[in-house]
Protein backbone atom coordinates (compact mmCIF):
# COMPACT_ATOMS: atom_id res chain seq x y z
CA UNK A 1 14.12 43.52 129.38
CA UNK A 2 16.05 40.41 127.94
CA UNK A 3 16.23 37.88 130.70
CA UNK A 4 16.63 34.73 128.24
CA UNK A 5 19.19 32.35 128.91
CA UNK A 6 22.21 32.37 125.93
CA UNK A 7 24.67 30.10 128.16
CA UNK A 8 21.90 27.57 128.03
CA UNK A 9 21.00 28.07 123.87
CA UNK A 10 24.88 28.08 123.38
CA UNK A 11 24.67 24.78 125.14
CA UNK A 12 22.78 23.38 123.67
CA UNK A 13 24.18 24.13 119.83
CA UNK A 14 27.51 22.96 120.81
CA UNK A 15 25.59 19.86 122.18
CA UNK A 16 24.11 19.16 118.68
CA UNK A 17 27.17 19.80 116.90
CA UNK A 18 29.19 17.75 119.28
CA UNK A 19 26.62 14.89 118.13
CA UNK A 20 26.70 15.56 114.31
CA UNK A 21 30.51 15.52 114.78
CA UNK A 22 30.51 12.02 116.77
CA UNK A 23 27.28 10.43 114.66
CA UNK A 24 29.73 11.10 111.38
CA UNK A 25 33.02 9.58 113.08
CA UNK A 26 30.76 6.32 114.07
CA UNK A 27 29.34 5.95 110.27
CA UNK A 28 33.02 6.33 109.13
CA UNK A 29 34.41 3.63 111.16
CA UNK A 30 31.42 1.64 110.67
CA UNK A 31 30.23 1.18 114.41
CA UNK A 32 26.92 2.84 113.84
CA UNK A 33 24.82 3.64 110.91
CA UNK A 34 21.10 5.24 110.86
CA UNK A 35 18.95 4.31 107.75
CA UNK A 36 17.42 7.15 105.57
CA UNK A 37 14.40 8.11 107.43
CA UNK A 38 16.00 8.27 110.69
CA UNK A 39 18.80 10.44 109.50
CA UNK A 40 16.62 13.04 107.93
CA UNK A 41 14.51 12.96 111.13
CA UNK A 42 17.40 13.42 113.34
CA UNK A 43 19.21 16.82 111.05
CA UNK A 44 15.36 17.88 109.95
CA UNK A 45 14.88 17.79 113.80
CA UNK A 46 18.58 19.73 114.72
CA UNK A 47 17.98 22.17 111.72
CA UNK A 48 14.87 23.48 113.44
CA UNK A 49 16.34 23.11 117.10
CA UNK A 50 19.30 25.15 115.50
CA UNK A 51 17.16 27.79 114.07
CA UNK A 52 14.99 28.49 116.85
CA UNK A 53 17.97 29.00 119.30
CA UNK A 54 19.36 31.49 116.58
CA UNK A 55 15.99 33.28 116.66
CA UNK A 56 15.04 33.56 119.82
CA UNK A 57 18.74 33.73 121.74
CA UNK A 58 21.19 35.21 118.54
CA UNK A 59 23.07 31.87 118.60
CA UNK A 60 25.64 32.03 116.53
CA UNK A 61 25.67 28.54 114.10
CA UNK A 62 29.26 29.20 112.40
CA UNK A 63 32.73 29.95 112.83
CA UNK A 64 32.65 32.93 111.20
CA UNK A 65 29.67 34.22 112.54
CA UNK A 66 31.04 33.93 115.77
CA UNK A 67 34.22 35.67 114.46
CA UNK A 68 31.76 38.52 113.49
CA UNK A 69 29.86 38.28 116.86
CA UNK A 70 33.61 39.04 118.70
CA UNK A 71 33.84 41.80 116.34
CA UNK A 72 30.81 43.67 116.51
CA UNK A 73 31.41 42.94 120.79
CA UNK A 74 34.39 45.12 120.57
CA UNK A 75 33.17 47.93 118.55
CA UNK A 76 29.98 48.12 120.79
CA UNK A 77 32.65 48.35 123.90
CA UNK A 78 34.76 51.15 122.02
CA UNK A 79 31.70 52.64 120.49
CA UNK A 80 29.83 52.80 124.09
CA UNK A 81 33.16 54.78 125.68
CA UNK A 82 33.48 57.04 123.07
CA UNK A 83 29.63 58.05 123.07
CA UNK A 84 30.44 58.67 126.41
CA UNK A 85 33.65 60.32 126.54
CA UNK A 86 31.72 62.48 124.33
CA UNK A 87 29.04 63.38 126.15
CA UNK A 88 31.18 64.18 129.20
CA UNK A 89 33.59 66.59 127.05
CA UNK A 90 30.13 67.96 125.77
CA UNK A 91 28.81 69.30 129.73
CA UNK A 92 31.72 70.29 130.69
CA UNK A 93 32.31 72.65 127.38
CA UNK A 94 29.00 73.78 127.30
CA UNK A 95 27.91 73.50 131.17
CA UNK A 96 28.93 76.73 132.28
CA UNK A 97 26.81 78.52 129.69
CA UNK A 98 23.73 76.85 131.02
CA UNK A 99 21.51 78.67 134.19
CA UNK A 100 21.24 76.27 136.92
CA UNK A 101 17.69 75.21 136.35
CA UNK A 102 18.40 74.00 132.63
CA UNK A 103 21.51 72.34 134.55
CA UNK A 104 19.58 70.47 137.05
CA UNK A 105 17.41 69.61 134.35
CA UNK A 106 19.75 68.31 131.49
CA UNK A 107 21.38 66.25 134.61
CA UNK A 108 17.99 64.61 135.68
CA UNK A 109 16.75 64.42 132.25
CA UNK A 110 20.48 62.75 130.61
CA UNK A 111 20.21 59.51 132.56
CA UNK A 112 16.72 59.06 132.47
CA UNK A 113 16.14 59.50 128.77
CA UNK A 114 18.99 57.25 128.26
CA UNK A 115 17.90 54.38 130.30
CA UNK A 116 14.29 54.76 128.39
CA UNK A 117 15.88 54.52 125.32
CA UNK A 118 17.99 51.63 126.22
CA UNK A 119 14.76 49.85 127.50
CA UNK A 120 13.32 50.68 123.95
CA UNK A 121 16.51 49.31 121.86
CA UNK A 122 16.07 46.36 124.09
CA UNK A 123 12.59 45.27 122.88
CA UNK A 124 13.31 45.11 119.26
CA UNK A 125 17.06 44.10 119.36
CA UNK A 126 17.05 40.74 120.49
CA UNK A 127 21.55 40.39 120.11
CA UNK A 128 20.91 43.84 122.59
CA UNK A 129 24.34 45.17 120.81
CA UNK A 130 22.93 48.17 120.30
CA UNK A 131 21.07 48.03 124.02
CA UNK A 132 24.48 47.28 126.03
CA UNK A 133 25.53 50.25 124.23
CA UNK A 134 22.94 52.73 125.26
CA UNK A 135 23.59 51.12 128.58
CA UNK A 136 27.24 52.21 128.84
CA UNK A 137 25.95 55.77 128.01
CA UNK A 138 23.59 55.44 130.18
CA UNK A 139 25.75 54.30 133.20
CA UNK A 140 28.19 57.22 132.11
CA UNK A 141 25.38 59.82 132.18
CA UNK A 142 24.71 58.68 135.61
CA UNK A 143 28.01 58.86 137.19
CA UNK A 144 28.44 62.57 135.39
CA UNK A 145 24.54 63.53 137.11
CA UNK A 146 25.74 62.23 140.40
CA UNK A 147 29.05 64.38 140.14
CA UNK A 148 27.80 67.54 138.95
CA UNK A 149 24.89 67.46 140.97
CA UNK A 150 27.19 67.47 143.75
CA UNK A 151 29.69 70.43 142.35
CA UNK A 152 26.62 72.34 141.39
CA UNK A 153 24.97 71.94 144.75
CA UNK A 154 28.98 72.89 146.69
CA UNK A 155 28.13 69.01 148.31
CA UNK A 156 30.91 67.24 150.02
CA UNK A 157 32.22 64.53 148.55
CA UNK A 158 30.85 60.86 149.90
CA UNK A 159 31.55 57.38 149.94
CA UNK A 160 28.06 56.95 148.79
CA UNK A 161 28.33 58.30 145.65
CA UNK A 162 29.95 54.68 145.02
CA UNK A 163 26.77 52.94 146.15
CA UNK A 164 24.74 54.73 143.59
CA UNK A 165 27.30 54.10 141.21
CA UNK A 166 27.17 50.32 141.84
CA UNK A 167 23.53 49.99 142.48
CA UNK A 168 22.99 51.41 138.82
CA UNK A 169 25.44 49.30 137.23
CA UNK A 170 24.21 46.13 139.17
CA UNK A 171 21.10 47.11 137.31
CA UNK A 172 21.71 47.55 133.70
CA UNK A 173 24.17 44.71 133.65
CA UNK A 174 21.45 41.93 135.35
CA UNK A 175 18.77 43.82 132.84
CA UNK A 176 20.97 43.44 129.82
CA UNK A 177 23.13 40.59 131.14
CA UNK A 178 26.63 42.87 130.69
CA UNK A 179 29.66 41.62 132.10
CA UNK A 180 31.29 44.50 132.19
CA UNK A 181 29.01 46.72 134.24
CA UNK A 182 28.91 43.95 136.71
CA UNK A 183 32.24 44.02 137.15
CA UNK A 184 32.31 47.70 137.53
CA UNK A 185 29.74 47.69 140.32
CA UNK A 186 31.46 45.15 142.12
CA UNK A 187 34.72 47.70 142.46
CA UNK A 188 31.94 50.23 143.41
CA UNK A 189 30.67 47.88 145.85
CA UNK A 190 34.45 46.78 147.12
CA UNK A 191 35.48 50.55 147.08
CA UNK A 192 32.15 51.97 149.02
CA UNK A 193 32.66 49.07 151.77
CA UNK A 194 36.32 50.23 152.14
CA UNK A 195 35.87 53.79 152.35
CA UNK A 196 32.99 53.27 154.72
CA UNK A 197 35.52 51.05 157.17
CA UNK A 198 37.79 53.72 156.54
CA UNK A 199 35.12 56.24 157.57
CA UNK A 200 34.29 54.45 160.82
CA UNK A 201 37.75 53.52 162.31
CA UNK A 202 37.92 57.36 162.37
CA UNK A 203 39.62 58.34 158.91
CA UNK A 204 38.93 60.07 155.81
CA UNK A 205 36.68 57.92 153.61
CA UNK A 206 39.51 58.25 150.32
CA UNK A 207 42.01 56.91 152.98
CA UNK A 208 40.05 53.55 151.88
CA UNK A 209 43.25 52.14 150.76
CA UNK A 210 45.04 53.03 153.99
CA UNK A 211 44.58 49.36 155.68
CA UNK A 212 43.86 46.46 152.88
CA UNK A 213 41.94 44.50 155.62
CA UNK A 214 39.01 46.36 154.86
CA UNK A 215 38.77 44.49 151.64
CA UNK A 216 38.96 40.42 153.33
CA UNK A 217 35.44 40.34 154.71
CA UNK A 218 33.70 41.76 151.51
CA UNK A 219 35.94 40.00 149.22
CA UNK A 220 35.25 36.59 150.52
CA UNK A 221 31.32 37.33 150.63
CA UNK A 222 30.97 38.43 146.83
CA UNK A 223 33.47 35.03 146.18
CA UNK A 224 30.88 32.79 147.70
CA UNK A 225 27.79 34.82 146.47
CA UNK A 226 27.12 32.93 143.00
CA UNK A 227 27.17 29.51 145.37
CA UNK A 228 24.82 30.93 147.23
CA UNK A 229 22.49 33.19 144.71
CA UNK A 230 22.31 31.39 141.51
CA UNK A 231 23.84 33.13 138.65
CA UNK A 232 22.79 30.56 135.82
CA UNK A 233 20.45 33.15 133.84
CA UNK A 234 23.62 35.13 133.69
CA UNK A 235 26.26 33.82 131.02
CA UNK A 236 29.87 34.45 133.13
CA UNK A 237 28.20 36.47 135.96
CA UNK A 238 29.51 34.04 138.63
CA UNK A 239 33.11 34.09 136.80
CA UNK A 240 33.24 37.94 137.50
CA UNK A 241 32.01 37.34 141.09
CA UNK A 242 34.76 34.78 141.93
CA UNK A 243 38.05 35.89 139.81
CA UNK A 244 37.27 40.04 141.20
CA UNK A 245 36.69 38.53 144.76
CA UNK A 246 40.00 36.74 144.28
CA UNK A 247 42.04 39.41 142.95
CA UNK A 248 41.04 41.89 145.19
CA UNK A 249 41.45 39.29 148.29
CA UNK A 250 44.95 38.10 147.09
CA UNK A 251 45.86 41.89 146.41
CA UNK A 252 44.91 43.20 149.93
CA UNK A 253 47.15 40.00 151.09
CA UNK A 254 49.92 40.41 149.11
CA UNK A 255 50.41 44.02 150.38
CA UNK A 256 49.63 42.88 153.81
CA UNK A 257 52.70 40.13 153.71
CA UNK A 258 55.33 42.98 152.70
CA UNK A 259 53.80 46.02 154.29
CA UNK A 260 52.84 44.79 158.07
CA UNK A 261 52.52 48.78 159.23
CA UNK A 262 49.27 49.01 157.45
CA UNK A 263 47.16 45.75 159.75
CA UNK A 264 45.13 46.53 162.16
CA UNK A 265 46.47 44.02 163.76
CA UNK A 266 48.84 45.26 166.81
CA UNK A 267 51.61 42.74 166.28
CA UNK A 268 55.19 43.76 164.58
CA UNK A 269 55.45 44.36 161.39
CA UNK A 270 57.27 41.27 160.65
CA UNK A 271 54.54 38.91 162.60
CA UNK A 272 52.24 40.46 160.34
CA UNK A 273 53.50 40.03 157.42
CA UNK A 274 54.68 36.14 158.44
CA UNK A 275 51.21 35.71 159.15
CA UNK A 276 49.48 37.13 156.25
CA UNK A 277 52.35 34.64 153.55
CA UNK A 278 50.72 31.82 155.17
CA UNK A 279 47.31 33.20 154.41
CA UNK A 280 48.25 33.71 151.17
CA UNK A 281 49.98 30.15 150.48
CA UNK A 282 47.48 28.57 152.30
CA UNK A 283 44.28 30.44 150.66
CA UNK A 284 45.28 30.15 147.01
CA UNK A 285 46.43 26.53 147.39
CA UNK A 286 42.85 26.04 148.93
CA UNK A 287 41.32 27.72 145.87
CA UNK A 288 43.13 25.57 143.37
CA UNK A 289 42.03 22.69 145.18
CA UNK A 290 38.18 24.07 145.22
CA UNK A 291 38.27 25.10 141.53
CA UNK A 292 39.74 21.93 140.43
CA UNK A 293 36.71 20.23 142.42
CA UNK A 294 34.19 22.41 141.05
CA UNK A 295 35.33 22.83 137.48
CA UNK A 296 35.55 26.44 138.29
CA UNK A 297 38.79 27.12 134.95
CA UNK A 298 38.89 30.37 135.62
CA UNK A 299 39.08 30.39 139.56
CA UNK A 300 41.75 27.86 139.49
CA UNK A 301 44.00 30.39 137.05
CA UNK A 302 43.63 32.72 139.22
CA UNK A 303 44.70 30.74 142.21
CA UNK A 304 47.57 29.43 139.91
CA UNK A 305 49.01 32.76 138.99
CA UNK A 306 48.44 34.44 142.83
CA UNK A 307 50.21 30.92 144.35
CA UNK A 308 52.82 31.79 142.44
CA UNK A 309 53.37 35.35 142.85
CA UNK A 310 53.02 34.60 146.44
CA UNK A 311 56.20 31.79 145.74
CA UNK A 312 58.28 33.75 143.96
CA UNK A 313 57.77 37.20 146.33
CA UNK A 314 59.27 34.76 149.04
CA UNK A 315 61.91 33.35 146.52
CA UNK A 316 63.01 36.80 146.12
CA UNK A 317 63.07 37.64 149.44
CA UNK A 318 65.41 34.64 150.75
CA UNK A 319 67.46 34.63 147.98
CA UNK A 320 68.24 37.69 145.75
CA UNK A 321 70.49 39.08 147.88
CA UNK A 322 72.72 36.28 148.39
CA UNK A 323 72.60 33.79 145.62
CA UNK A 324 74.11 34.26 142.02
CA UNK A 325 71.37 35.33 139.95
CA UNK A 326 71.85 32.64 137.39
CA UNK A 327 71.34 30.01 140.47
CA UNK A 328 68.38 32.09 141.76
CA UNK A 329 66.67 31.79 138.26
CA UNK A 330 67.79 28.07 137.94
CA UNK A 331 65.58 27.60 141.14
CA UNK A 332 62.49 29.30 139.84
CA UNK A 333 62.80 27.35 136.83
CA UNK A 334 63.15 24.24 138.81
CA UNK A 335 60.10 25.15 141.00
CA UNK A 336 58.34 25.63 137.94
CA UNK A 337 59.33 22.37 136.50
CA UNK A 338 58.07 20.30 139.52
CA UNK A 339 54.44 22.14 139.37
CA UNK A 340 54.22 21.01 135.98
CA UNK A 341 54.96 17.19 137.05
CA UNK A 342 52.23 17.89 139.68
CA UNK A 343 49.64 19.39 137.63
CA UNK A 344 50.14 16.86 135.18
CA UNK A 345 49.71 14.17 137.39
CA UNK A 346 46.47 15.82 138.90
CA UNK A 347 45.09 16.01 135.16
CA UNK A 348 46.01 12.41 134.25
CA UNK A 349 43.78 11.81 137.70
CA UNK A 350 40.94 13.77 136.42
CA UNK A 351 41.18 12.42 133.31
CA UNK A 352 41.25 8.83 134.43
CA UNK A 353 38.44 9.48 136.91
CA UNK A 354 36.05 10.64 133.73
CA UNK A 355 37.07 7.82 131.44
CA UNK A 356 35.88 5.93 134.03
């Protein structure tokens, strides 16, 4: 299936029309100017670079193309759901009519044909529109198979339904390069490893949400998988790895530091919760520091907006009860205030440090 890389292609056409924008400000102001066969060398040279990479990886070369690239995004998304939605209302009108062979059939047969005919669209669609949306059916088939197969057979429900759930959408979204399936079989994957815990500390595997620790380990492992497994054939791949890590790391925290009943750790309730504040302070500020390192935007928003939640959870606690409300507001605003002086002292740094 498609494997090229579009990150790269998109690269590289912002690249040349980064240059066309800077060769044109340098002939204006007179600093540089290329005579007539080295101009029409240079664009004859870019027109052909530009067209290949809108052949081969569905580049898009204009504003408004890309406008219409957004567009047709969203209606694939909508269009993939309600294919889906539909088929699902479609069994489950229909299903009981059906004798159980012609069930067990229709459920093998549903995902399979899909995922054939999603590997067909692939081949001759090289924007894979169309393919990402047979995927989505395809991925909804699956989940439906693996449900009714279960009902139909009176199995008991399992944590390992979310495995196969994952492992499926792990592999149309690397086939296909979809975001969003990878992001849904990461929650699989964060969901299965929490109701498993669950499982083993001698609980019912849907009592997965019973003690947020189980998420830490697993959270921090798919966080520093991209660093560790490349993820560059994969336009926003390591993104999704890092900012679902996060949130679901700063969640289980957050509920940790003001619900210190559900640790496993055997200290009070308020030791706990103490402890798990400075986790979260501490983590988050260590993740804006990383991301601002690494370049890593949407990491460090992430880190910016949990900091803060984890800031103004304490503010509240301190001070609501006690302070006028105008002053307590005054305060966050002031807070505020002073991490704009120091982020915009930190970006004046990075700034100076790539002028120079």
């Amino acid at each position: 299936m498609h494997s090229d890389n579009r990150a790269v292609a998109e690269g590289r056409k912002e690249q040349i029309l980064a240059f066309r924008r800077e060769l044109q400000q340098l002939e204006q102001q007179g600093v540089l100017q290329l005579d007539t066969e080295q101009a029409q060398s240079v664009a004859s040279f870019h027109n052909l670079t530009l067209k290949s990479l809108s052949e081969q990886h569905d580049v898009d070369l204009s504003h408004s193309a890309r406008q219409l690239s957004l567009g047709m995004q969203v209606v694939s998304f909508l269009g993939a759901w309600a294919l889906a939605a539909s088929v699902f209302f479609f069994f489950y009108q229909y299903w009981g009519y059906l004798p159980t062979l012609a069930q067990v059939s229709v459920l093998v047969a549903a995902p399979l044909l899909t995922l054939l005919i999603t590997y067909w669209i692939a081949r001759i669609d090289t924007a894979l529109y169309f393919a990402k949306l047979t995927a989505l059916i395809s991925f909804a088939c699956f989940v439906i198979d693996v449900s009714l197969l279960g009902t139909l057979f009176n199995l008991p429900a399992s944590s390992l339904a979310l495995a196969l759930f994952s492992a499926y959408a792990a592999l149309l979204a690397y086939a296909l390069n979809i975001k969003l399936l990878l992001a849904v079989a990461l929650l699989c994957v964060f969901a299965f490893i929490g109701a498993q815990t669950a499982t083993w500390s001698g609980g019912y595997w849907l009592s997965l949400g019973d003690h947020p620790e189980n998420f830490l380990l697993p959270t921090c492992v798919m966080f520093w998988l991209p660093s560790v497994i490349s993820q560059v054939r994969y336009s926003g791949f390591a993104n999704i790895y890092r900012v679902l890590s996060l949130v679901g790391f700063f969640v289980a925290v957050l509920v940790l530091s003001n619900w210190g009943q559900s640790s496993y750790l055997s200290a009070s309730s308020a030791m706990v919760e103490g402890l798990y504040q400075v986790v979260g302070f501490g983590v988050s500020g260590a993740v804006i520091w990383l991301a601002i390192r690494n370049g890593w935007q949407a990491v460090m928003a992430t880190g910016n907006v949990f900091f803060a939640l984890f800031l103004f959870t304490k503010f509240f606690d301190w001070w609501w009860d006690w302070l006028p409300k105008s002053i307590f507001f005054l305060l966050i605003g002031l807070t505020a205030v002073l991490a704009l002086v120091v982020f915009s002292r930190l970006r004046r740094t990075a700034q100076q440090e790539v002028a120079l």
